[in-house]
Structure formats: C-alpha cells, structure tokens
Protein backbone atom coordinates (compact mmCIF):
# COMPACT_ATOMS: atom_id res chain seq x y z
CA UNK A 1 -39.46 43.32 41.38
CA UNK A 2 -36.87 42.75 43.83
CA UNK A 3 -33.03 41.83 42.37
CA UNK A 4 -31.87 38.67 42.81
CA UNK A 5 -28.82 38.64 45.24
CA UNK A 6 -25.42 37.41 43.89
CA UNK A 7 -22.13 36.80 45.83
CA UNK A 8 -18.75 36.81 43.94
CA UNK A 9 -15.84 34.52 45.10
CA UNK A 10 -12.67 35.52 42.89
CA UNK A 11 -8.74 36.16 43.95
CA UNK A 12 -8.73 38.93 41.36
CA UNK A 13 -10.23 42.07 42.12
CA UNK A 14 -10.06 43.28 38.83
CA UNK A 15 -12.34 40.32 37.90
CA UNK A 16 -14.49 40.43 40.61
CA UNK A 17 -15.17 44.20 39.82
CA UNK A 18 -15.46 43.81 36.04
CA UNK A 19 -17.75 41.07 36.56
CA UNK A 20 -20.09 42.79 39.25
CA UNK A 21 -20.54 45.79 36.76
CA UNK A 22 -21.32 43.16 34.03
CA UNK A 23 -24.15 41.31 36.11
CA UNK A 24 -25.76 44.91 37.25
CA UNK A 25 -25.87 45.95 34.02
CA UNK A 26 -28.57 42.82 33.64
CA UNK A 27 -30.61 44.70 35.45
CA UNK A 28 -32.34 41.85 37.12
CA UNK A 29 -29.40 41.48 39.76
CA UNK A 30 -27.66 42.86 42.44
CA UNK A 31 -23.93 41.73 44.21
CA UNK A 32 -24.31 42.30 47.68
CA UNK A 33 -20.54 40.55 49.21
CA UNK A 34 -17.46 40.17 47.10
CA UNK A 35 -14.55 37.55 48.51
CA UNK A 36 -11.23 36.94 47.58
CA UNK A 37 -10.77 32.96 48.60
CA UNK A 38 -13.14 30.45 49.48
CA UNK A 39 -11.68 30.88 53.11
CA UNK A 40 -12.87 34.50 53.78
CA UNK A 41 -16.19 33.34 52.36
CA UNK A 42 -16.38 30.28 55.25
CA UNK A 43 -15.43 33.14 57.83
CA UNK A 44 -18.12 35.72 56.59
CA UNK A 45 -21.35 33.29 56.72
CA UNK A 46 -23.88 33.66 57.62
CA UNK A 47 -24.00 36.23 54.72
CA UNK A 48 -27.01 38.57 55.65
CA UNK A 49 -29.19 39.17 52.90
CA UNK A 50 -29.06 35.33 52.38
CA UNK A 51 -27.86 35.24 48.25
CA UNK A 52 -29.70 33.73 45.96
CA UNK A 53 -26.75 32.23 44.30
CA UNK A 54 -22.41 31.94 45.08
CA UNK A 55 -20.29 32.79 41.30
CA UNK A 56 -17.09 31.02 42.44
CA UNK A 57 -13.60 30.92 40.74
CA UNK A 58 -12.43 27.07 40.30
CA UNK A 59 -8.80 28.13 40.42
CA UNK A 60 -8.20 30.30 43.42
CA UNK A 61 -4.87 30.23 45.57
CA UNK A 62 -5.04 28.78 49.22
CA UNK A 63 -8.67 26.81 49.22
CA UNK A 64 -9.63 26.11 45.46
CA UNK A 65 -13.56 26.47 43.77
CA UNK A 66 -13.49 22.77 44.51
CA UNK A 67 -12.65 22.20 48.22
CA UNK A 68 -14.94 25.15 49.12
CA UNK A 69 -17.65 23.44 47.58
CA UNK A 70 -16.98 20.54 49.55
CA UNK A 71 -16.42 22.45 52.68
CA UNK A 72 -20.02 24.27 51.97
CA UNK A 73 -21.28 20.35 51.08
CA UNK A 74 -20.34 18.50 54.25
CA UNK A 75 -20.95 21.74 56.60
CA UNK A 76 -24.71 21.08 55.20
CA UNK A 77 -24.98 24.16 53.67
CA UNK A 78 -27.50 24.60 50.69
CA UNK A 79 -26.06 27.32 48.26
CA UNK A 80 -26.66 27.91 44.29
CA UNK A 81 -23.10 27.81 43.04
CA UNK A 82 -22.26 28.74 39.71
CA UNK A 83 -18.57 27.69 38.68
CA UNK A 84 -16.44 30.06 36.62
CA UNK A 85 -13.19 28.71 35.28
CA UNK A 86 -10.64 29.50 32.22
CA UNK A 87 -9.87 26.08 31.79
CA UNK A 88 -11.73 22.48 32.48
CA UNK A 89 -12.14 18.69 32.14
CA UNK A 90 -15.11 16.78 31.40
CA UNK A 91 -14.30 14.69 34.57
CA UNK A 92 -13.99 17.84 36.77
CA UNK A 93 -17.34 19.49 35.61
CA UNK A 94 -19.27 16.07 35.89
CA UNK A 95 -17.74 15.84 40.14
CA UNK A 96 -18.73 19.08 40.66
CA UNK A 97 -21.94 18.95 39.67
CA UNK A 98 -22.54 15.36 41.99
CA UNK A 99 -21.17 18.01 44.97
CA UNK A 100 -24.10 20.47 44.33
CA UNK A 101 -22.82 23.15 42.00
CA UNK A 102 -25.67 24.17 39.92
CA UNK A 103 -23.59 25.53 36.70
CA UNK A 104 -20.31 25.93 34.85
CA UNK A 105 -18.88 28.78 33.02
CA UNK A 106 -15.72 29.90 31.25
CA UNK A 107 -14.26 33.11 32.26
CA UNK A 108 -14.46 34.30 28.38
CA UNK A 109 -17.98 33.62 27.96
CA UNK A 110 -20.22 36.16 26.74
CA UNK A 111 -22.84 38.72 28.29
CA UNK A 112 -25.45 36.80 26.74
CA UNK A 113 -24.31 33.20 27.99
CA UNK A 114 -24.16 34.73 31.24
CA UNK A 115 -27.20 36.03 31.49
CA UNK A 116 -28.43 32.35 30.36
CA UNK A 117 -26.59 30.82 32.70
CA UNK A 118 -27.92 33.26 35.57
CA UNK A 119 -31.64 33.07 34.55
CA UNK A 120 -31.78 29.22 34.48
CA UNK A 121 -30.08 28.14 37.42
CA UNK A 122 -32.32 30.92 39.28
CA UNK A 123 -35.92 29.16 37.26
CA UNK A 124 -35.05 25.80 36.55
CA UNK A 125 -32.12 24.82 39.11
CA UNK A 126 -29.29 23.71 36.82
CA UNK A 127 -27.21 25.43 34.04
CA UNK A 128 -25.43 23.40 31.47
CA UNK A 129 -25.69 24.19 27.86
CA UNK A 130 -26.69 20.44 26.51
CA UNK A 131 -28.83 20.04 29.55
CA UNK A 132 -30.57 23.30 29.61
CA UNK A 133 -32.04 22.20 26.12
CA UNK A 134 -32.91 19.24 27.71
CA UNK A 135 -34.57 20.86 30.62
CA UNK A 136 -36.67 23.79 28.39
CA UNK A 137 -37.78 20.81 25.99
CA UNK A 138 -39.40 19.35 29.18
CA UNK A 139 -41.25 22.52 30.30
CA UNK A 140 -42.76 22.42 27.03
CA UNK A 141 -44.46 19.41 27.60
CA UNK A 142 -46.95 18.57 30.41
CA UNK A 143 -45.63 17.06 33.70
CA UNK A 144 -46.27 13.61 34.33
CA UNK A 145 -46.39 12.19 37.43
CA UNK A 146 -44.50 8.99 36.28
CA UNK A 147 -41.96 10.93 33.95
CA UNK A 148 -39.36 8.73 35.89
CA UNK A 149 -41.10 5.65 35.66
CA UNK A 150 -41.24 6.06 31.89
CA UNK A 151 -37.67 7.33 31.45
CA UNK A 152 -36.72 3.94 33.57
CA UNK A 153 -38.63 1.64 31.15
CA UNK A 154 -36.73 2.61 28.07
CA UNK A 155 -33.34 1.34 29.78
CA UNK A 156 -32.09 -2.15 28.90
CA UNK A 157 -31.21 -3.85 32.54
CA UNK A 158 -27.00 -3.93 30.75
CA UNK A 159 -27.84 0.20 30.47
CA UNK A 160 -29.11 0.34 33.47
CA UNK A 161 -26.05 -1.48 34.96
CA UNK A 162 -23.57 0.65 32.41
CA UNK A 163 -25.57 4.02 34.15
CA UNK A 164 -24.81 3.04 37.87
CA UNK A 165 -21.06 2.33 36.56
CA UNK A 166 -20.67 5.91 34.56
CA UNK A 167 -22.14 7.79 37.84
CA UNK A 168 -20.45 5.63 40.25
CA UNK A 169 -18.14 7.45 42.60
CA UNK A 170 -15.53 5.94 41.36
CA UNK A 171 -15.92 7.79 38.30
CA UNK A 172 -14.72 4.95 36.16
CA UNK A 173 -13.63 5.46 32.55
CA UNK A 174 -15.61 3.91 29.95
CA UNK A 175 -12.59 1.11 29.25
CA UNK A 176 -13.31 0.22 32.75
CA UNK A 177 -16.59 0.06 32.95
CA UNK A 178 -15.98 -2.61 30.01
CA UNK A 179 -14.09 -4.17 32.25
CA UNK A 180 -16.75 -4.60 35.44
CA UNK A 181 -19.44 -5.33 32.99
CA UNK A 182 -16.84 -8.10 31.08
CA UNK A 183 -17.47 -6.97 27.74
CA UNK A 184 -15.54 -5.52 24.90
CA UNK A 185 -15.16 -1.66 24.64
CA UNK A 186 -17.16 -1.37 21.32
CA UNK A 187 -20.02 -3.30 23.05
CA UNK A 188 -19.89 -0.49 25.82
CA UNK A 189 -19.70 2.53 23.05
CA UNK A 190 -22.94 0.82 22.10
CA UNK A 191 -25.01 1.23 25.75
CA UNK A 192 -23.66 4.48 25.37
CA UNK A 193 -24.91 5.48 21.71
CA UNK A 194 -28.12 3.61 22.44
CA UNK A 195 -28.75 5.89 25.42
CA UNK A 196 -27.63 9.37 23.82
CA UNK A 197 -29.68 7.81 21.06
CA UNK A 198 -32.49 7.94 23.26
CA UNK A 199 -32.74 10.92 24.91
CA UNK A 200 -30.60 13.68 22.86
CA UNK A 201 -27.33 13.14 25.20
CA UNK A 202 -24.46 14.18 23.44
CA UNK A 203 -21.39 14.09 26.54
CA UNK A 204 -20.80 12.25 29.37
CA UNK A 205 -21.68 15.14 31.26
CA UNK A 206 -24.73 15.65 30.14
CA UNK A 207 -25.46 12.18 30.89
CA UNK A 208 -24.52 12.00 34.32
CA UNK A 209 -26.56 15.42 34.88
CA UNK A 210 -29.65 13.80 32.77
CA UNK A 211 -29.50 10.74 36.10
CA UNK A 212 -28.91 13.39 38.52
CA UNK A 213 -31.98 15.32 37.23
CA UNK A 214 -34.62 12.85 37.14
CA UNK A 215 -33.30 11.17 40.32
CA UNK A 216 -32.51 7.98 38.36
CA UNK A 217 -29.19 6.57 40.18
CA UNK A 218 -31.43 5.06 42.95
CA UNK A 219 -33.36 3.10 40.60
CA UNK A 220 -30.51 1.46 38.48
C-alpha cells in the first residue's frame, strides 16, 4: 500500500527531524518536504507529490501556525493541517479549526496519540480527542440520510439561537452571549448543559466542532 505523504512545518530542525523519524517509524507514512516557517512553505508550493496532510508548528518566528493557515485559507488552497503546539487556549483551538485545520496536538504527546491523530484526520477528516469519540460512535451506527434533520429537531429555538451566538465570528464569551440573548448567565449555563446533555459534549470546543461537523450553523 502506498504511504501516505506528510509535510513538516517547524523552526526547529531538531524537531522537525525527531519528529520525521517518529512518523516513519509508523510505518504507514512517509515525509516527503520539511520547512522551517510558514513563509518558505508559501514559496515552495506547489509541493510535488501533492501531501496528504501539512504538521505545522503554531508558534513559529516571522509568519506564525496561524497566519499561514489563513494565508493557505484565503489563497483557496485545500490542505489537511494538523496543528502542533506546546501551549494553547480553548479560544485559539476552536478559530483554528473554523479556518480549516483538521487537528490539534501538543508537542509532548505520545507515539500512540500521534498515530491517532494521523489515522483519523487521514479516514474520518477531523482529529480532536472529545470529537473523535463522537465521530467513531457515529460510524458505528448506520447513516441516515436526515442525521441533520434529526440532530436539528432536538434543539430548543433559545439553543438554537445560543448555537449561532457560541460559533459566531465574533467568538463571544458565554457572559455575552447572556447578554445578546437578555438573560441571566445561569440561564445560559443551562442551554449549554442541556446541549452537552444531549449529545456527549463536554467543551466548548467540542461543541463548536460538533456544528461544524454536521453542517448545522446554516440552519440555526
């Protein structure tokens, strides 16, 4: 079976090399380009083999994980990016996944998370621990063709209205989304229990990535 083809975006070298022997050692993939910003990356494509999927520092010098995402997003091109960081934010991890990166790592994590984290963005699009449960508890079951419809009709029209306001790009906090709405904060925690409640959601992550998923924003 052919490998799957990875490209490494890292300022270290030491990194980038520890990490290359670590993913060929998985035996399933091959690095074909290694980068050291997100600016030598911009200047190399087309990259020829086409990769299957970009492993890109969040915190380089120069042009940061971030703003080559975005330069990859508006220069409308379609890459797998998996996110690698030693620190994060819940806020941070929920706006890069609405820019198109399919995963997020820490640099410490293990052999076997990565290997995780490689095989289901690669199968089912999207690595993030909470919602890759999500996502295998789904392949389990038989597709329906109105999967969204249903997941709709469970929604209260005030969730519905608290959903647009958590994914809005705004990216209000949940004290002001009590204040659009013009109701308490407790009354808001509720929406929000009622919803994770609902459909095993235990971050605000994983619920912005659960409406992402199922295509639900447009339907709010």
């Amino acid at each position: 079976m052919e490998k799957r083809k990875i490209v490494l975006v890292d300022d270290h070298v030491i990194v980038r090399n520890g990490l290359k022997e670590l993913i060929e050692k998985l035996g399933d993939y091959s690095v074909v380009a290694q980068f050291d910003s997100g600016t030598s990356l911009l200047n190399a494509l087309p990259i020829v083999p086409n990769p299957d999927l970009l492993i890109v520092d969040l915190n380089m010098p120069g042009m940061s994980g971030y703003e080559l995402v975005q330069e990859l997003k508006n220069s409308g091109i379609e890459q797998r990016i998996l996110i690698l960081t030693l620190d994060s934010d819940e806020q941070s991890i929920i706006r890069l996944f609405r820019n198109g990166v399919r995963g997020f790592l820490k640099k410490n994590c293990s052999a076997e998370v990565l290997k995780d984290a490689l095989n289901s963005i690669l199968t089912t699009g999207y690595y993030h621990n909470e919602f890759l449960t999500l996502s295998l508890r789904e392949e389990v079951e038989p597709p329906k063709l109105s999967e969204r419809d249903k997941i709709l009709q469970q929604f209260t029209d005030r969730e519905r209205e608290f959903l647009r306001l958590v994914c809005h790009e705004k990216e209000y906090t949940y004290e002001q989304i009590a204040d659009q709405m013009q109701v308490s904060a407790r009354t808001v925690d509720g929406y929000r229990e009622a919803i994770f409640d609902k459909f095993a959601i235990k971050s605000k992550t994983g619920l912005v990535l659960f409406v992402l998923k199922h295509q639900l924003f447009g339907e709010l």
